[in-house]
PDB file of N, CA and C in Angstrom:
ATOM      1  N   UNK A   1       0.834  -1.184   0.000  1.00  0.00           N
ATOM      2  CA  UNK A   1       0.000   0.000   0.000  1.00  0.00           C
ATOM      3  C   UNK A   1       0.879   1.247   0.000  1.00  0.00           C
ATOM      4  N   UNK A   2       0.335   2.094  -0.704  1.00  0.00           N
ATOM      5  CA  UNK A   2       1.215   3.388  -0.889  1.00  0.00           C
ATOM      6  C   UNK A   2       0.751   4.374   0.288  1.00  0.00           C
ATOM      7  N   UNK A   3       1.751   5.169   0.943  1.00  0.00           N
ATOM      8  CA  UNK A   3       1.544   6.015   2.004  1.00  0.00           C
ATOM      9  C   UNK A   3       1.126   7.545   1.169  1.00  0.00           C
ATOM     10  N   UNK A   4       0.559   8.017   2.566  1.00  0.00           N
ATOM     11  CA  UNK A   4       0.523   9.609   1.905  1.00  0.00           C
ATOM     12  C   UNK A   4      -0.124  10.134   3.574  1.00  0.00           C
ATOM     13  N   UNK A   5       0.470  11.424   3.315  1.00  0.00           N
ATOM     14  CA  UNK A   5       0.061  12.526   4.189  1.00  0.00           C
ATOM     15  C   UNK A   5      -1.517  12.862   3.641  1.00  0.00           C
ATOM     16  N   UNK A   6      -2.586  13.035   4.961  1.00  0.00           N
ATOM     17  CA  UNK A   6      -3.837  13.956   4.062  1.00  0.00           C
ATOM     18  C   UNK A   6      -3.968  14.852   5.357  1.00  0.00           C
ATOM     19  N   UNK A   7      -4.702  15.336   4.899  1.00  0.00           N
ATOM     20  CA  UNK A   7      -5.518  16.158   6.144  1.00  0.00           C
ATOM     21  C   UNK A   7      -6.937  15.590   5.965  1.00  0.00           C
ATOM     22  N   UNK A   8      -7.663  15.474   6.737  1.00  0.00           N
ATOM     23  CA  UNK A   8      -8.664  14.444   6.951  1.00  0.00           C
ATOM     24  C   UNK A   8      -9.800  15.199   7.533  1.00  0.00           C
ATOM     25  N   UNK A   9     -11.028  15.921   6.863  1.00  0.00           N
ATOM     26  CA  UNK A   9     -12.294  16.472   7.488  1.00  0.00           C
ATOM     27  C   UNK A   9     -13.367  15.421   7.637  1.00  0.00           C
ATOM     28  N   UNK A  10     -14.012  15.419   8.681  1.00  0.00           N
ATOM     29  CA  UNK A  10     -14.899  14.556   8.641  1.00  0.00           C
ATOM     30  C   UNK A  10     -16.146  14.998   9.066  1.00  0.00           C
ATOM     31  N   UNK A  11     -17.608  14.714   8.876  1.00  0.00           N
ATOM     32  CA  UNK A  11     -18.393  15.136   9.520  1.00  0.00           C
ATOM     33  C   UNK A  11     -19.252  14.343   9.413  1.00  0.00           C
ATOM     34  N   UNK A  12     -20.354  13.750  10.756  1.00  0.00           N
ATOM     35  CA  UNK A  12     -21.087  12.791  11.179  1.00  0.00           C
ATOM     36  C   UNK A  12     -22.232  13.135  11.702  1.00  0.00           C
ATOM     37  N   UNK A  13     -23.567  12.623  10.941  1.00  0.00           N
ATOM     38  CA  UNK A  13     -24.134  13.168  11.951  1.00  0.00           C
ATOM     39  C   UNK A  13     -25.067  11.975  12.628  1.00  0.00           C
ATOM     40  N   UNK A  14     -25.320  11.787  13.693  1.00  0.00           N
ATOM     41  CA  UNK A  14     -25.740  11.169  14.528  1.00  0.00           C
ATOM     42  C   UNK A  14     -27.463  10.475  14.351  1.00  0.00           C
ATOM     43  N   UNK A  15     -28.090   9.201  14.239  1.00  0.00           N
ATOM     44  CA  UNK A  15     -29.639   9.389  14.366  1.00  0.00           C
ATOM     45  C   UNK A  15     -30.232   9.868  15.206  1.00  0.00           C
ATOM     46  N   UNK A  16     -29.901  10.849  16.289  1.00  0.00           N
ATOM     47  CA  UNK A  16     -30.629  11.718  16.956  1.00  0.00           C
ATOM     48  C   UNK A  16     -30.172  12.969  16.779  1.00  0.00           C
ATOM     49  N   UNK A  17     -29.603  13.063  15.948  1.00  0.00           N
ATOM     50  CA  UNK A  17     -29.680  14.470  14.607  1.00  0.00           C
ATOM     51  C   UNK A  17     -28.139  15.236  15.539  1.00  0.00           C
ATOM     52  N   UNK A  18     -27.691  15.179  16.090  1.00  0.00           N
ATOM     53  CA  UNK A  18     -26.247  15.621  16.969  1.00  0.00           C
ATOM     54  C   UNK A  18     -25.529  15.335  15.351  1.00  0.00           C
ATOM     55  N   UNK A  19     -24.724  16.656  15.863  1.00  0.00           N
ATOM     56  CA  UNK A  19     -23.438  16.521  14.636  1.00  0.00           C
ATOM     57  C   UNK A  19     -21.925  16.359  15.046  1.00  0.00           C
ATOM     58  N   UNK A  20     -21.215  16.120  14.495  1.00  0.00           N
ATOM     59  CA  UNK A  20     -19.801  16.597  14.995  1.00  0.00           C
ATOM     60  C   UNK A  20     -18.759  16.254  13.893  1.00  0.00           C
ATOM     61  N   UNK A  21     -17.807  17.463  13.937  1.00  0.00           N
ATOM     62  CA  UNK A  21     -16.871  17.632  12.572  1.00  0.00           C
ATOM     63  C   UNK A  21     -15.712  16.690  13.638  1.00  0.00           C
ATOM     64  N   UNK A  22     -14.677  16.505  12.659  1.00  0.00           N
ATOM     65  CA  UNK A  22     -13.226  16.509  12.726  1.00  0.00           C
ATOM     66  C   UNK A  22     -12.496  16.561  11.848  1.00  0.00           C
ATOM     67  N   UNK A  23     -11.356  17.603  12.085  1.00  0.00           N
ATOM     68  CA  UNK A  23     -10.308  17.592  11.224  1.00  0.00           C
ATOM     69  C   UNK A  23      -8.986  17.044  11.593  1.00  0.00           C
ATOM     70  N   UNK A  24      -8.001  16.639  10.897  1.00  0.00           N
ATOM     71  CA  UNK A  24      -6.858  16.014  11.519  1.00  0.00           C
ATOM     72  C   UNK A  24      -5.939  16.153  10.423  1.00  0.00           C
ATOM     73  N   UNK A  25      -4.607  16.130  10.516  1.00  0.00           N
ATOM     74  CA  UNK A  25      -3.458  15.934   9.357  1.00  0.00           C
ATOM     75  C   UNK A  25      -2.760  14.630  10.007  1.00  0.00           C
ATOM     76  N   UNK A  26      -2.797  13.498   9.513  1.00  0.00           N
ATOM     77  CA  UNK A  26      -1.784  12.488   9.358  1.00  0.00           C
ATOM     78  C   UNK A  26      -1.442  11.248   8.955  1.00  0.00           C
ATOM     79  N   UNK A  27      -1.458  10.025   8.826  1.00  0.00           N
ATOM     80  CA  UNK A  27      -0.215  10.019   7.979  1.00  0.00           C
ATOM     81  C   UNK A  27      -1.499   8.069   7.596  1.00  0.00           C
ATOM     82  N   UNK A  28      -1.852   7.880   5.996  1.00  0.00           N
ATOM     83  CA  UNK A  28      -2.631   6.813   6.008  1.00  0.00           C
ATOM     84  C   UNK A  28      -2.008   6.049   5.132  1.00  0.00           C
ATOM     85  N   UNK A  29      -1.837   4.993   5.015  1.00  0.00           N
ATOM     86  CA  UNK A  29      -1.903   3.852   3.816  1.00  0.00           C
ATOM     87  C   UNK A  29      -3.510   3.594   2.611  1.00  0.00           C
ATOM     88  N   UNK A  30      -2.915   3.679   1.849  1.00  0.00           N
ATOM     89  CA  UNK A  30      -3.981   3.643   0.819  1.00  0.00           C
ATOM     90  C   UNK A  30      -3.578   2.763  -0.457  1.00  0.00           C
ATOM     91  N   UNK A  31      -4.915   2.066  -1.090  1.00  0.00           N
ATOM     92  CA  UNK A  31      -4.755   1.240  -2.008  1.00  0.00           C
ATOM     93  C   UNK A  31      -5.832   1.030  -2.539  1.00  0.00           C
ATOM     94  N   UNK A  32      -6.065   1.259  -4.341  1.00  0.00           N
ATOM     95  CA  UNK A  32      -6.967   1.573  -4.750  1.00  0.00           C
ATOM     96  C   UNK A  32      -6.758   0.185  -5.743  1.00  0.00           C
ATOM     97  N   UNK A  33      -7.983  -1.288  -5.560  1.00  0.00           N
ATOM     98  CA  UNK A  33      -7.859  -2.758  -6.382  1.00  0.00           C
ATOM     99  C   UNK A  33      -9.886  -2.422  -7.117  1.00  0.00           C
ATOM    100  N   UNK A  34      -9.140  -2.001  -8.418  1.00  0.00           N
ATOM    101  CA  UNK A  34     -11.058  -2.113  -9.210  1.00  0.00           C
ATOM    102  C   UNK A  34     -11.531  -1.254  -8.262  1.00  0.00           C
ATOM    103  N   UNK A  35     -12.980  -1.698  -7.722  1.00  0.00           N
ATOM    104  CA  UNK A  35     -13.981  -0.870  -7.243  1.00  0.00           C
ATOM    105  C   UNK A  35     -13.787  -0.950  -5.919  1.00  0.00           C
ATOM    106  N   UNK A  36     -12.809  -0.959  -5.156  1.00  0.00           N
ATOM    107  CA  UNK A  36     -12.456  -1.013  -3.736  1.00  0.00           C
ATOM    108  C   UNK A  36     -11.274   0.243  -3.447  1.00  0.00           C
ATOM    109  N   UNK A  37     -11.746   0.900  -2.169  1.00  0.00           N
ATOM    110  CA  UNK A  37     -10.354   1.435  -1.936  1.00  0.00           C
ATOM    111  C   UNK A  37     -10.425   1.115  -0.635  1.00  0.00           C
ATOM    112  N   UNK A  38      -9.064   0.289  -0.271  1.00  0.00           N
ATOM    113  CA  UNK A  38      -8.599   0.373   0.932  1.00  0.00           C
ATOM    114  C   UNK A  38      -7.848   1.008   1.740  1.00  0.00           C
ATOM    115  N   UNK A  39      -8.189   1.504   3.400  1.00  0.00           N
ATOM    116  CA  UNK A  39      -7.587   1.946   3.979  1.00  0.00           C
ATOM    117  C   UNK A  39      -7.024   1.913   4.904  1.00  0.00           C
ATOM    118  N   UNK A  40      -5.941   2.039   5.633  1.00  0.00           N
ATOM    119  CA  UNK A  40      -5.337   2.095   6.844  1.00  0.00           C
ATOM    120  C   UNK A  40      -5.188   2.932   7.384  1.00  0.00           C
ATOM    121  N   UNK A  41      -5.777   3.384   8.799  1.00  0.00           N
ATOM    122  CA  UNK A  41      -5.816   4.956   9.525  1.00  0.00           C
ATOM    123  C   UNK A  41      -5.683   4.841  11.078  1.00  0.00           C
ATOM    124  N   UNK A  42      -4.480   5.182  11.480  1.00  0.00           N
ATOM    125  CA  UNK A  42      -4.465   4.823  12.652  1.00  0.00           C
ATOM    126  C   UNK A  42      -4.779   3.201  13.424  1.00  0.00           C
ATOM    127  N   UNK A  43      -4.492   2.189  12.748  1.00  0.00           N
ATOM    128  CA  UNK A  43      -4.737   0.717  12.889  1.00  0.00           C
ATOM    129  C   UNK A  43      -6.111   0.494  12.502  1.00  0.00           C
ATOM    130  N   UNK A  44      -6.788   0.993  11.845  1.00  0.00           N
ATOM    131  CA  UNK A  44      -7.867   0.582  11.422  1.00  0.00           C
ATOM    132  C   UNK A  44      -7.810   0.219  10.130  1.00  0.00           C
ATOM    133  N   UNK A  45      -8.644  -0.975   9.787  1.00  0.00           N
ATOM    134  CA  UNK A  45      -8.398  -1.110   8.172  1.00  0.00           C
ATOM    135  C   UNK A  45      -9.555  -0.933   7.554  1.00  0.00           C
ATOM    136  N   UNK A  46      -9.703  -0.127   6.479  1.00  0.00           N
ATOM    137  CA  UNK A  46     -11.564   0.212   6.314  1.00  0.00           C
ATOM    138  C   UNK A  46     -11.141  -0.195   4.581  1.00  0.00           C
ATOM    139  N   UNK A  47     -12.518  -1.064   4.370  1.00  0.00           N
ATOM    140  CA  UNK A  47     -12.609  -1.091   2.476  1.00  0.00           C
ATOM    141  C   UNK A  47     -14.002  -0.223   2.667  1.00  0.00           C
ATOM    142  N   UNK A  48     -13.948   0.259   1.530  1.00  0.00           N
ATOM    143  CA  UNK A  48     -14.657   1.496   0.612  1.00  0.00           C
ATOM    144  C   UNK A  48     -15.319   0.958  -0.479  1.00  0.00           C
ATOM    145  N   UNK A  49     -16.256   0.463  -1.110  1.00  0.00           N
ATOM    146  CA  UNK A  49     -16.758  -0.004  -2.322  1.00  0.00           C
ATOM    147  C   UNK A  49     -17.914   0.754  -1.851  1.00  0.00           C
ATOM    148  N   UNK A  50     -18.795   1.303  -3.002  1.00  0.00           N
ATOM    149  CA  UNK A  50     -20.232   1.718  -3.091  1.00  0.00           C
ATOM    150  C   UNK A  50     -20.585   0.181  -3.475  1.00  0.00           C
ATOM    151  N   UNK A  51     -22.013   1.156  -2.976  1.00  0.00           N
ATOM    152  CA  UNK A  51     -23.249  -0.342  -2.075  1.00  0.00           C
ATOM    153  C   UNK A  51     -22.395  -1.366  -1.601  1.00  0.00           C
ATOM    154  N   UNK A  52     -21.948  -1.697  -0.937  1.00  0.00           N
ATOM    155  CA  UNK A  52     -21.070  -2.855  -0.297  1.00  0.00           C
ATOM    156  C   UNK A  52     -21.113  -2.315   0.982  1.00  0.00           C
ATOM    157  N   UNK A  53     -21.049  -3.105   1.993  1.00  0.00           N
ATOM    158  CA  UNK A  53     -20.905  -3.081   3.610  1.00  0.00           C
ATOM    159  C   UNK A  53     -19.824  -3.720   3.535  1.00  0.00           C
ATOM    160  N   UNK A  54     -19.207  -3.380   4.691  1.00  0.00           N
ATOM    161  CA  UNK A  54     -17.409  -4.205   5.163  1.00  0.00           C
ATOM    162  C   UNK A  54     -17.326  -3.998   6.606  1.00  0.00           C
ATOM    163  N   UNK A  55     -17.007  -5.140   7.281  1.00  0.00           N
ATOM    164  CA  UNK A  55     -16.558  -4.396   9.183  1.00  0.00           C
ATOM    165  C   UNK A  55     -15.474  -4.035   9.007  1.00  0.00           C
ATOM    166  N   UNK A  56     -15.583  -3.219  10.267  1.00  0.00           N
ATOM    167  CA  UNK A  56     -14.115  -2.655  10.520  1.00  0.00           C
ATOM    168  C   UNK A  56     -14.066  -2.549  11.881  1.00  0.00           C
ATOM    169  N   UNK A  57     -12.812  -3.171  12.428  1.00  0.00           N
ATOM    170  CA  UNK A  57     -12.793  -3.129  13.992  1.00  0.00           C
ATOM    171  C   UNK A  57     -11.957  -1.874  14.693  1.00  0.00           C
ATOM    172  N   UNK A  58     -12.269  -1.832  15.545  1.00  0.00           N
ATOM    173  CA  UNK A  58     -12.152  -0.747  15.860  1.00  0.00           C
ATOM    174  C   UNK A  58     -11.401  -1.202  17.375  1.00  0.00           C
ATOM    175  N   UNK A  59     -10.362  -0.324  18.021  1.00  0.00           N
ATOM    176  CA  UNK A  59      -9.679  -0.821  19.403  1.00  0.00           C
ATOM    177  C   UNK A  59     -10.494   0.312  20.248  1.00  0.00           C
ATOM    178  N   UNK A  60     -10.943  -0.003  21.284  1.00  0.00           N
ATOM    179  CA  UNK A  60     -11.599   0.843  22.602  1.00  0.00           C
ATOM    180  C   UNK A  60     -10.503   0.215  23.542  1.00  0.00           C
ATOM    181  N   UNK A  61     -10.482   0.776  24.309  1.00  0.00           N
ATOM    182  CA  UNK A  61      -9.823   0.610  26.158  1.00  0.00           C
ATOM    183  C   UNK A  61     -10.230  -0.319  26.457  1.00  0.00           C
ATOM    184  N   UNK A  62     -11.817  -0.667  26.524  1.00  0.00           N
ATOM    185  CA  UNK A  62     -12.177  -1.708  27.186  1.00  0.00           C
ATOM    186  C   UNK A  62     -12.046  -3.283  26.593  1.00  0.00           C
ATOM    187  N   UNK A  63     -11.429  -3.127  24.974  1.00  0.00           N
ATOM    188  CA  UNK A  63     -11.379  -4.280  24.457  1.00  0.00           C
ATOM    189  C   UNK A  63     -12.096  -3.444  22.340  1.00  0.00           C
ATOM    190  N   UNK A  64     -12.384  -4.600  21.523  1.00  0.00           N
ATOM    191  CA  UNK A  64     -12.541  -4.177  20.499  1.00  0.00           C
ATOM    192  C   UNK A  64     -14.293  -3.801  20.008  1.00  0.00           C
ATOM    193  N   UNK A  65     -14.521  -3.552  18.864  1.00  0.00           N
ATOM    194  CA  UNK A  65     -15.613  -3.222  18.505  1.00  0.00           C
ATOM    195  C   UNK A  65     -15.728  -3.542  17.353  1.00  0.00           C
ATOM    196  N   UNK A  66     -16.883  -3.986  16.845  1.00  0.00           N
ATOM    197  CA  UNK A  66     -16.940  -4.398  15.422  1.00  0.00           C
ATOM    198  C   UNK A  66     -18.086  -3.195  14.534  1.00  0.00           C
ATOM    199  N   UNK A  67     -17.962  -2.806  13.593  1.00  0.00           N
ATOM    200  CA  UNK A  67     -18.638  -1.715  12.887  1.00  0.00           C
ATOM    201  C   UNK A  67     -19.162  -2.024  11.694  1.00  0.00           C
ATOM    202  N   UNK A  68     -20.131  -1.729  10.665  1.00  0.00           N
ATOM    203  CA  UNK A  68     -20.691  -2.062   9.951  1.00  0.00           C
ATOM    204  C   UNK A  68     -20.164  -0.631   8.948  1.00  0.00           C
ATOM    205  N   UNK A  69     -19.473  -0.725   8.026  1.00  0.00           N
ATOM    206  CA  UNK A  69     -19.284   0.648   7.231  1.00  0.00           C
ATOM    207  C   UNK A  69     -19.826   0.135   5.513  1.00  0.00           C
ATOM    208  N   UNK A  70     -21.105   0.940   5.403  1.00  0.00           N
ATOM    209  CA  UNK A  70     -21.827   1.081   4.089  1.00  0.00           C
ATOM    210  C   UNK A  70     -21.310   2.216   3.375  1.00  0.00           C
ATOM    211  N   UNK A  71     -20.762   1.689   2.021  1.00  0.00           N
ATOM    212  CA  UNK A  71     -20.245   3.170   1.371  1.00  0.00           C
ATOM    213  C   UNK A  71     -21.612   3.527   0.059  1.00  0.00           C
ATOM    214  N   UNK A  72     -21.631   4.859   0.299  1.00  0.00           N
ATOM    215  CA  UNK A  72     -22.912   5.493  -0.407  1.00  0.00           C
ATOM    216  C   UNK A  72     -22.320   6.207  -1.815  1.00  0.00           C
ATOM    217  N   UNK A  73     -20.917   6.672  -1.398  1.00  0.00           N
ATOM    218  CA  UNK A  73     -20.349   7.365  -3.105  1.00  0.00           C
ATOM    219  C   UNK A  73     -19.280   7.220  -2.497  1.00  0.00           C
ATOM    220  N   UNK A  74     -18.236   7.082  -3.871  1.00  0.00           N
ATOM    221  CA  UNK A  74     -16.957   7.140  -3.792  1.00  0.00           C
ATOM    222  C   UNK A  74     -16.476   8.366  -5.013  1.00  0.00           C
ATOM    223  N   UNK A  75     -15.462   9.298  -4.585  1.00  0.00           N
ATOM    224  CA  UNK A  75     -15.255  10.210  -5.505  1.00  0.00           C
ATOM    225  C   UNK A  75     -13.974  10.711  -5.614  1.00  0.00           C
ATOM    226  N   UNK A  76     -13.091  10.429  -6.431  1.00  0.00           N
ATOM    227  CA  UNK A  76     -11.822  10.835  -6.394  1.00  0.00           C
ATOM    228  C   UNK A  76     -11.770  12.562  -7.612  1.00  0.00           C
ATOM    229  N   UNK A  77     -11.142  13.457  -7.141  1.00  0.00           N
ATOM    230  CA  UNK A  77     -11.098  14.567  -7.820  1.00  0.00           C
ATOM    231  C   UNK A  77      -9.473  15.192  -7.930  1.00  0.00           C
ATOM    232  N   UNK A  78      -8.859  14.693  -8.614  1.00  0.00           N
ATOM    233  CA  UNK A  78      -7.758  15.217  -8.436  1.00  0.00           C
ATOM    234  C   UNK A  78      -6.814  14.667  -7.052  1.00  0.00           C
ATOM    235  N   UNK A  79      -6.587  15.634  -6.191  1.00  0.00           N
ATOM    236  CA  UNK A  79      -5.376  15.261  -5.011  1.00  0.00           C
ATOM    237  C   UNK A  79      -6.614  15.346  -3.615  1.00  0.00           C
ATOM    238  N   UNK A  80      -8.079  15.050  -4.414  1.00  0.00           N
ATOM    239  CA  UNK A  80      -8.931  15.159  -3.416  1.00  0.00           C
ATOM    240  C   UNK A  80      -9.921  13.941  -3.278  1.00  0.00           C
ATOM    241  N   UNK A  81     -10.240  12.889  -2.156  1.00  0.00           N
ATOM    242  CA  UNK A  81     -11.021  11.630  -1.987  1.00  0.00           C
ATOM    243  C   UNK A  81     -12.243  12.641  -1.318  1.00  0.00           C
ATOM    244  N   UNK A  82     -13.869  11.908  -2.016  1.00  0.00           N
ATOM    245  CA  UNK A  82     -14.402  12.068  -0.616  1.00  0.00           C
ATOM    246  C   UNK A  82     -15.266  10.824  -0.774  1.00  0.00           C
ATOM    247  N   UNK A  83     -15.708  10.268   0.322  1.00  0.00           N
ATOM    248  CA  UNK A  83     -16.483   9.400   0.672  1.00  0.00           C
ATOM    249  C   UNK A  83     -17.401   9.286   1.799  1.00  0.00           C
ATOM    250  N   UNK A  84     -19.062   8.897   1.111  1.00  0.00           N
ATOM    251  CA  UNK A  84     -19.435   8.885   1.932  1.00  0.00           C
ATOM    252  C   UNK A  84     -20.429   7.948   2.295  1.00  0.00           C
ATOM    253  N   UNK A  85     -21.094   7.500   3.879  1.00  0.00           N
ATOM    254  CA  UNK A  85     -20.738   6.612   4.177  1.00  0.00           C
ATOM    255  C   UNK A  85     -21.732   6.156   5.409  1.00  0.00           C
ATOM    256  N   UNK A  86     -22.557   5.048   5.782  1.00  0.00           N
ATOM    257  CA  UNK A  86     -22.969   4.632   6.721  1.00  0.00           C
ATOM    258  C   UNK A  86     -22.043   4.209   7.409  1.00  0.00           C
ATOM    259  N   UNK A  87     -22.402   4.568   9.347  1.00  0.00           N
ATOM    260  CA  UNK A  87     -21.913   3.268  10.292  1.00  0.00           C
ATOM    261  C   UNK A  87     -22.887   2.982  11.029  1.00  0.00           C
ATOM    262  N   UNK A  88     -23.209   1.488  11.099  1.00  0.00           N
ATOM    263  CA  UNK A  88     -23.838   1.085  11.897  1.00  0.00           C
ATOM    264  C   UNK A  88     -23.364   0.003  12.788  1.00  0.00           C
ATOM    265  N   UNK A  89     -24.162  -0.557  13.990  1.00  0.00           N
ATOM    266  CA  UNK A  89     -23.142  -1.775  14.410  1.00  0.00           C
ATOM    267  C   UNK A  89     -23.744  -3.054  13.941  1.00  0.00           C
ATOM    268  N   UNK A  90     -23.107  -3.822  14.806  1.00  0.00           N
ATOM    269  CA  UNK A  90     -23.036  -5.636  14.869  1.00  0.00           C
ATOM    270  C   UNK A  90     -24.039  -5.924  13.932  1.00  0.00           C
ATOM    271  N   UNK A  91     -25.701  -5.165  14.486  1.00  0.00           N
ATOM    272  CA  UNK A  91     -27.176  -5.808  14.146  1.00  0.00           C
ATOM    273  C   UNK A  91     -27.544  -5.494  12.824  1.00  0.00           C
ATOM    274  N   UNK A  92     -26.817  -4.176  12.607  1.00  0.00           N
ATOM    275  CA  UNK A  92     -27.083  -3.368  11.136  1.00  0.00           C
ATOM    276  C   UNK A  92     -27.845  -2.174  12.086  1.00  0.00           C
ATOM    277  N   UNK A  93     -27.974  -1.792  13.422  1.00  0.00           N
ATOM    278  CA  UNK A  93     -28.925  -0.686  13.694  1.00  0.00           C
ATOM    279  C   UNK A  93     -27.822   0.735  13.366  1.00  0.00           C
ATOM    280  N   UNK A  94     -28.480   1.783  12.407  1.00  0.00           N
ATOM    281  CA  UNK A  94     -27.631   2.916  12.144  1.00  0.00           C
ATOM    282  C   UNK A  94     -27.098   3.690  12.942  1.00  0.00           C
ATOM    283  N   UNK A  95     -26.070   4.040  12.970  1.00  0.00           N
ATOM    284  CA  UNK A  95     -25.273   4.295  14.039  1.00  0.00           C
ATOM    285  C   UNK A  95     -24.999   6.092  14.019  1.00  0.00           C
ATOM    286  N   UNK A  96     -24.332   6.542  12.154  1.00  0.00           N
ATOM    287  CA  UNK A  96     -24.416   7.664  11.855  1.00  0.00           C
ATOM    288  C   UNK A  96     -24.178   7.658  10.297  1.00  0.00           C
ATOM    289  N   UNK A  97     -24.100   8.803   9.617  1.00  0.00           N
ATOM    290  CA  UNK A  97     -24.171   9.073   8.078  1.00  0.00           C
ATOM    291  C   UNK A  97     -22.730   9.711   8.370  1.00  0.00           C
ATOM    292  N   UNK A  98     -21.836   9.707   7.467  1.00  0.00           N
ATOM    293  CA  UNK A  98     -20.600  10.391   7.583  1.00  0.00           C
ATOM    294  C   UNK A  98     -20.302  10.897   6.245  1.00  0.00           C
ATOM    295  N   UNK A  99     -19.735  12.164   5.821  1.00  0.00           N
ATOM    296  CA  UNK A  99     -18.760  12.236   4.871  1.00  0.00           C
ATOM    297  C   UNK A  99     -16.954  12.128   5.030  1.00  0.00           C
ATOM    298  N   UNK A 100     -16.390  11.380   4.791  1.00  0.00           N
ATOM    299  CA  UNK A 100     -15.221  11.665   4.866  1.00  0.00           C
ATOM    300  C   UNK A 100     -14.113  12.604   3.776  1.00  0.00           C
ATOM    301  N   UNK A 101     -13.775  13.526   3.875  1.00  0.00           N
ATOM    302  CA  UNK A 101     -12.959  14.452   3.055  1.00  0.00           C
ATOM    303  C   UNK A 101     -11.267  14.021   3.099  1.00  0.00           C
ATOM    304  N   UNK A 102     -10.602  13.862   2.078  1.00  0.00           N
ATOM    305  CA  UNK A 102      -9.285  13.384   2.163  1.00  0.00           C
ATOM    306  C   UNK A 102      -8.678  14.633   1.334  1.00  0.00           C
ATOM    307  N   UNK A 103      -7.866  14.863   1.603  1.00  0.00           N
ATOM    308  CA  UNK A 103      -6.339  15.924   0.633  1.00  0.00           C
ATOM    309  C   UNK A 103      -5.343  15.077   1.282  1.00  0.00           C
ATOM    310  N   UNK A 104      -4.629  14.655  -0.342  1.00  0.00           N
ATOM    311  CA  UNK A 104      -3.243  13.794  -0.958  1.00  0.00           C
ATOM    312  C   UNK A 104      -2.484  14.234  -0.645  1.00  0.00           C
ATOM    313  N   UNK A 105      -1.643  13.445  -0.037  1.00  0.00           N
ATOM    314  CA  UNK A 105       0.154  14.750  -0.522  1.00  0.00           C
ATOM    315  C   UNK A 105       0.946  13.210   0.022  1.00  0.00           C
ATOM    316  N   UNK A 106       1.887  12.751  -1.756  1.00  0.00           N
ATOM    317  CA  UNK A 106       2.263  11.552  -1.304  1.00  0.00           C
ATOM    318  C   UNK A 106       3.308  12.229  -0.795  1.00  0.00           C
ATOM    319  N   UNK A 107       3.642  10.709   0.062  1.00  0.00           N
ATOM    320  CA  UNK A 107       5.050  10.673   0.733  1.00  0.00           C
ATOM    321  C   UNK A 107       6.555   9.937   0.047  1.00  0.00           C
TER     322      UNK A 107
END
């Protein structure tokens, strides 16, 4: 997988309508096979395909978590990803709607 620096906006909003942004700069593995893009972010490994669901585990303190990530569009524009994206858990109950915003800058 090829590395790259992004800066990373995100914004989620919650099924009881609560929102919350994040932004961050650092440092992901990425790999783009056909209609999949995979990712690595901070030990997480997330695949990306529209209409496709994929888990992705997730580390908590108290032990791990398993996640349900539905991708709704995938859009590459230049040195810019965005994707966006259901999470729900274990059962399929919706958890939140997300967009994720990526800016490239290989390493």
């Amino acid at each position: 997988m090829e590395k790259f620096k992004v800066n990373i906006n995100m914004e989620q909003t919650f099924t009881d309508g609560e929102k919350d942004k994040v932004s961050v700069d650092t440092i992901v593995e990425m790999e783009r096979k056909e209609d999949k893009l995979y990712v690595n972010f901070e030990g997480r490994e997330m695949i990306f395909q529209v209409g496709e669901t994929h888990l992705c585990r997730f580390q908590l303190a108290g032990g791990e978590i398993l996640l349900n990530f539905t991708t709704c569009a995938l859009r590459q524009i230049e040195d810019r990803i965005v994707i966006e994206y259901e999470i729900s858990d274990f059962n399929r109950n919706l958890i939140s709607n997300n967009i994720l915003k990526m800016r490239l800058k290989t390493l």
